[in-house]
C-alpha atoms as a PDB file:
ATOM      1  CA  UNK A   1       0.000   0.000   0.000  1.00  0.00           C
ATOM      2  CA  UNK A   2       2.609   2.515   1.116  1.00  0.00           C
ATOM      3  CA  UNK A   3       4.906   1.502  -1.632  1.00  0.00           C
ATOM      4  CA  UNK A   4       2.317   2.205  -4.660  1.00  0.00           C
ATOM      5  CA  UNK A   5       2.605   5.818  -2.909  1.00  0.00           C
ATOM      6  CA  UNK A   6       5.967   6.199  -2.190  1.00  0.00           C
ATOM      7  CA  UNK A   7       6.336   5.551  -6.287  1.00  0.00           C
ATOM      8  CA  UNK A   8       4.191   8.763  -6.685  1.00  0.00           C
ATOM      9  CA  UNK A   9       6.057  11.134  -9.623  1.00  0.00           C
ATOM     10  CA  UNK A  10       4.899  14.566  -9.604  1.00  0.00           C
ATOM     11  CA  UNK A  11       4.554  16.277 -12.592  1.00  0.00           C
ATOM     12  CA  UNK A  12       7.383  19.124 -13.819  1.00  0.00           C
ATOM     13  CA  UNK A  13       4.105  21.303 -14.231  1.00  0.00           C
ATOM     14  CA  UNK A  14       3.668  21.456 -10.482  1.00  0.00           C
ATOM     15  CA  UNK A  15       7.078  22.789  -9.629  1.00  0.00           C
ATOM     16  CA  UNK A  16       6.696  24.997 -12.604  1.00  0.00           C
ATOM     17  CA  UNK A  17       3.535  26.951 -11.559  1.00  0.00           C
ATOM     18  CA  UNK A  18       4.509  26.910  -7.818  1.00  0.00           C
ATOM     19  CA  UNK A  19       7.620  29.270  -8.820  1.00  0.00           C
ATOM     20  CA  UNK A  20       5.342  31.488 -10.651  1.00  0.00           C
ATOM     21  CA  UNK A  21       2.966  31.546  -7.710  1.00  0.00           C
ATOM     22  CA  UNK A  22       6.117  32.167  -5.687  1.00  0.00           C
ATOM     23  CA  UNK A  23       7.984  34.587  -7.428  1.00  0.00           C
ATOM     24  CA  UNK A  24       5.581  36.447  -9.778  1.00  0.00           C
ATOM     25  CA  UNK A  25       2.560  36.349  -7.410  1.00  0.00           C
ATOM     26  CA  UNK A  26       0.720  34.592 -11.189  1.00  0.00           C
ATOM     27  CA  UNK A  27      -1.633  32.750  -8.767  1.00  0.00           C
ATOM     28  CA  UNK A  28      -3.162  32.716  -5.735  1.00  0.00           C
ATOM     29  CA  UNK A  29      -3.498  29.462  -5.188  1.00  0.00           C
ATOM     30  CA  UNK A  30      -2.984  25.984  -6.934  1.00  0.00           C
ATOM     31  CA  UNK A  31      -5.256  22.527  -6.259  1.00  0.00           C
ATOM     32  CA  UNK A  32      -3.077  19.538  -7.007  1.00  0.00           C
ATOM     33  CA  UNK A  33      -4.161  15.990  -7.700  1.00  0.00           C
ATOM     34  CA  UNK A  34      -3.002  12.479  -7.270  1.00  0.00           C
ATOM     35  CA  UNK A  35      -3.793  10.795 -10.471  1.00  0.00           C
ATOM     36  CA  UNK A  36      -4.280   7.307  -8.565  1.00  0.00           C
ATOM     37  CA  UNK A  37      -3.500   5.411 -12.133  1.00  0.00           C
ATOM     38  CA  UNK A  38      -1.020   7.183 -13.293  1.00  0.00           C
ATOM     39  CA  UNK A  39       0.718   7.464  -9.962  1.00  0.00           C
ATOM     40  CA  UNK A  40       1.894  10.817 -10.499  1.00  0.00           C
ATOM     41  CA  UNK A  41       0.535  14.442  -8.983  1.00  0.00           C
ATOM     42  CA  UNK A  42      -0.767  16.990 -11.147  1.00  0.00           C
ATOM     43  CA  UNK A  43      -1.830  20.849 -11.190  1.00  0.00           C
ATOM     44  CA  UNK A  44      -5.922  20.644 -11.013  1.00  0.00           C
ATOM     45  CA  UNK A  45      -6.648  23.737 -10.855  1.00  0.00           C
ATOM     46  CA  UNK A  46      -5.028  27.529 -10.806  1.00  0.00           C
ATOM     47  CA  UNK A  47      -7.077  30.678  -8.892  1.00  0.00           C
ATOM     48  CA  UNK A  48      -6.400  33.949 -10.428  1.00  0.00           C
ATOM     49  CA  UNK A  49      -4.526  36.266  -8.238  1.00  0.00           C
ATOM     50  CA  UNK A  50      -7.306  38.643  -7.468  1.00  0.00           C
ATOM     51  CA  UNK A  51      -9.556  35.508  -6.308  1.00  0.00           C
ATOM     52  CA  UNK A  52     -10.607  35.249  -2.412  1.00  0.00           C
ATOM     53  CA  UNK A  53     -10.000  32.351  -0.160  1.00  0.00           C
ATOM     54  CA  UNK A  54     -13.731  31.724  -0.173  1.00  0.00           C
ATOM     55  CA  UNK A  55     -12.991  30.784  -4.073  1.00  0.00           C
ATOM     56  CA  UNK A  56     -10.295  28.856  -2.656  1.00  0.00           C
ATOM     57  CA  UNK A  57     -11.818  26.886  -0.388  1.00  0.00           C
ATOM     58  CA  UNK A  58     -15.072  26.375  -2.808  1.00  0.00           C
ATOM     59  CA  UNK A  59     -12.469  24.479  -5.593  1.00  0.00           C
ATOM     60  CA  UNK A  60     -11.616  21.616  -3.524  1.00  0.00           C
ATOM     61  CA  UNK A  61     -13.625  18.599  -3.348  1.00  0.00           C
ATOM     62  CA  UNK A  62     -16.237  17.939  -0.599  1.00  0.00           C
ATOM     63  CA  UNK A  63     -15.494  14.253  -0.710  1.00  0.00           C
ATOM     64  CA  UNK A  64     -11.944  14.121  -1.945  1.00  0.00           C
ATOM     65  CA  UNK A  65      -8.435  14.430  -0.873  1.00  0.00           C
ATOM     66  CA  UNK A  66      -6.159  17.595  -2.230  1.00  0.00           C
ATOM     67  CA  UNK A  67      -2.606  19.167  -1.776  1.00  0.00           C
ATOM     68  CA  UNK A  68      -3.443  22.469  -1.767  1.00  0.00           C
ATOM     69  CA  UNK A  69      -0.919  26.079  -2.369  1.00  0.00           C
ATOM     70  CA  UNK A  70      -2.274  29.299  -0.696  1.00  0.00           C
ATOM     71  CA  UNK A  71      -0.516  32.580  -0.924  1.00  0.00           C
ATOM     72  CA  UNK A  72      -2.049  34.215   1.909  1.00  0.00           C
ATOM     73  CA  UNK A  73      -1.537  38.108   2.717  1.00  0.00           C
ATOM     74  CA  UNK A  74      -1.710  40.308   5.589  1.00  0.00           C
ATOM     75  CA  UNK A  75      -1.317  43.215   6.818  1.00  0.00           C
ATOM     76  CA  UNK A  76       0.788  42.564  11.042  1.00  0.00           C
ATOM     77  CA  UNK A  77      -0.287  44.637  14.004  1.00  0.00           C
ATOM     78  CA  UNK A  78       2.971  46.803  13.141  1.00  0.00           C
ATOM     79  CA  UNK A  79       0.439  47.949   9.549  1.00  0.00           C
ATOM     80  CA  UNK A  80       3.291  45.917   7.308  1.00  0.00           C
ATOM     81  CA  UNK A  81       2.432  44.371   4.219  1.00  0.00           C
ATOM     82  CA  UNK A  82       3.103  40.791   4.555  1.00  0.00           C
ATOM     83  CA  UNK A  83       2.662  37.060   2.887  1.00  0.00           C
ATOM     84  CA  UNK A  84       2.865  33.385   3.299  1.00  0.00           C
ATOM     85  CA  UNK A  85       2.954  30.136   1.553  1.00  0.00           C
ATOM     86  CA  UNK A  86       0.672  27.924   2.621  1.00  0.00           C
ATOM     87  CA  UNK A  87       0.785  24.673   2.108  1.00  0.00           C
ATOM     88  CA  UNK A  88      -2.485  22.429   3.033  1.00  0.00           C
ATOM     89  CA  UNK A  89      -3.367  18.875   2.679  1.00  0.00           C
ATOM     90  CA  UNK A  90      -7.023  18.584   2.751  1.00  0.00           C
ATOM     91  CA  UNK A  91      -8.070  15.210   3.831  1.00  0.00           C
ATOM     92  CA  UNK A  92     -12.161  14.941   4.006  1.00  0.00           C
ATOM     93  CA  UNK A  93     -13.124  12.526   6.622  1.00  0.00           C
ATOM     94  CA  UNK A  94     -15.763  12.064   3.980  1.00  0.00           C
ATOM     95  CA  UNK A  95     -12.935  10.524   1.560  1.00  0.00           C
ATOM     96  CA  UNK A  96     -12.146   6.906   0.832  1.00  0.00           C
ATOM     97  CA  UNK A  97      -9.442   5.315   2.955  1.00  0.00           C
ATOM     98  CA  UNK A  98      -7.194   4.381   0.623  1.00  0.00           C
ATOM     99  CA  UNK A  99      -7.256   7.600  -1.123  1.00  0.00           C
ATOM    100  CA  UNK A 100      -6.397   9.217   2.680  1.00  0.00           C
ATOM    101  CA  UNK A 101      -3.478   6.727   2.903  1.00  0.00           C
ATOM    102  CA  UNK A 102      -2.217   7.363  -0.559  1.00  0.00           C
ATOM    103  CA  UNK A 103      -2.236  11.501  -0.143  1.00  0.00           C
ATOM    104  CA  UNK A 104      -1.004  10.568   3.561  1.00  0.00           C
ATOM    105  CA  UNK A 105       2.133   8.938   2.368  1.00  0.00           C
ATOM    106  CA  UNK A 106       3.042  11.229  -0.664  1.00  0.00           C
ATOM    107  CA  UNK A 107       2.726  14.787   1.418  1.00  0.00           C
ATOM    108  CA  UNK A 108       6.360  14.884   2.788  1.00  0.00           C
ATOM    109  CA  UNK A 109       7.901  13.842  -0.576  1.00  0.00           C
ATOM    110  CA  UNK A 110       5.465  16.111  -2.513  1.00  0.00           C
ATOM    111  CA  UNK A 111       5.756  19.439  -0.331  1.00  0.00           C
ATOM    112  CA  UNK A 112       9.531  18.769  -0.555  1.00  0.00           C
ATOM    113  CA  UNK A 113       9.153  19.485  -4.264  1.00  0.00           C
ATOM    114  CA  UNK A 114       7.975  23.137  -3.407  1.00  0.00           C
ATOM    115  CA  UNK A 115      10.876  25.122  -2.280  1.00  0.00           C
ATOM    116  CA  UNK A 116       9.537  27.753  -0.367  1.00  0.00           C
ATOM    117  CA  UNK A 117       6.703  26.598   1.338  1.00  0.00           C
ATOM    118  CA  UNK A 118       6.322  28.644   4.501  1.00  0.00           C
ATOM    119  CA  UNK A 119       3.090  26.843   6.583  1.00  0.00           C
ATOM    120  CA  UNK A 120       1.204  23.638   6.543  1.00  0.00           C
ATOM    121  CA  UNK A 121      -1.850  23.150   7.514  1.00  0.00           C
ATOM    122  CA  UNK A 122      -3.775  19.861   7.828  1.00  0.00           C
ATOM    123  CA  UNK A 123      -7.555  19.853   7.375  1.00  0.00           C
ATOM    124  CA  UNK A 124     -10.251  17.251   7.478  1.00  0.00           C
ATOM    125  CA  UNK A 125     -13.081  19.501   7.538  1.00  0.00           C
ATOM    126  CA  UNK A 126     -13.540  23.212   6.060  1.00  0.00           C
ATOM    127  CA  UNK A 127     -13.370  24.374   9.877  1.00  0.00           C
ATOM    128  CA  UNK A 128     -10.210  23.726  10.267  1.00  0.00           C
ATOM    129  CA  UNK A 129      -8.985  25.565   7.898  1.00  0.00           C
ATOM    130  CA  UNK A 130     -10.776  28.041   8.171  1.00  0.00           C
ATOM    131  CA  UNK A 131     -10.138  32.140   7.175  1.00  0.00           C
ATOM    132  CA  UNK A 132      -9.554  32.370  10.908  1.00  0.00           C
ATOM    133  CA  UNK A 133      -7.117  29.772  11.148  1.00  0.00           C
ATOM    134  CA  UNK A 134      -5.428  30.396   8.544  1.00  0.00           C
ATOM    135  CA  UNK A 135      -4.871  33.990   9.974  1.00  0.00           C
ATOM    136  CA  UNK A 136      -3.381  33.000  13.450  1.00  0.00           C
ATOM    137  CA  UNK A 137      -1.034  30.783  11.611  1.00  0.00           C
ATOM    138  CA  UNK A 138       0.164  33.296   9.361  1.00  0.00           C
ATOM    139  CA  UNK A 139       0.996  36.248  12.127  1.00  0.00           C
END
């Protein structure tokens, strides 16, 4: 079980679009995939920087697992213009086991293939990860 996961390639397209979300601000936030038959993740879906976190939050599955990139700004009690990289693995109580196991076991190798990820957040329900959340983390 572990092993079909540990096999897990991840796409050059994922990399590629996380350094534009990094270093150009092109996106605010990326959905990836695990394409269970072709063992490999891929880019899902892209949000437009001037989308909300609402938007965000509305793209990923109800029932199914996602890794998940958030660029997140904020403004610190000191009034300076700030961001962060989050990056969160949303894993639906709602979601088939094996699917859980298989995002389970790829996150570490996966989020190691995103230099510059700043936060991580783990969510199995859209309260915990919340606007709030998200928030406290980030200050």
């Amino acid at each position: 079980m572990a092993n079909a996961a540990s096999g897990m390639a991840v796409h050059d397209d994922c990399k590629l679009k996380f350094l534009e979300l990094k270093a150009k601000r092109t996106y605010r936030f990326i959905v990836y995939k695990i394409e269970e038959k072709q063992k490999q993740v891929i880019v899902e879906k892209l949000g437009e920087p001037a989308q909300s976190y609402e938007d965000f939050t509305a793209s990923l599955p109800a029932d199914e697992c996602r890794f998940a990139v958030y660029d997140f700004d904020f403004v610190t009690a000191e009034n300076v213009q700030k961001s962060r990289i989050f990056f969160i693995a949303w894993s639906p109580d709602t979601s088939k086991v094996r699917s859980k196991m298989i995002y389970a076991s790829s996150k570490d190798r996966f989020k190691r293939e995103l230099d510059g990820i700043q936060l991580e957040l783990q969510a199995t329900d859209p309260t915990e990860m919340g606007l709030d959340v998200i928030r406290s983390r980030a200050s």
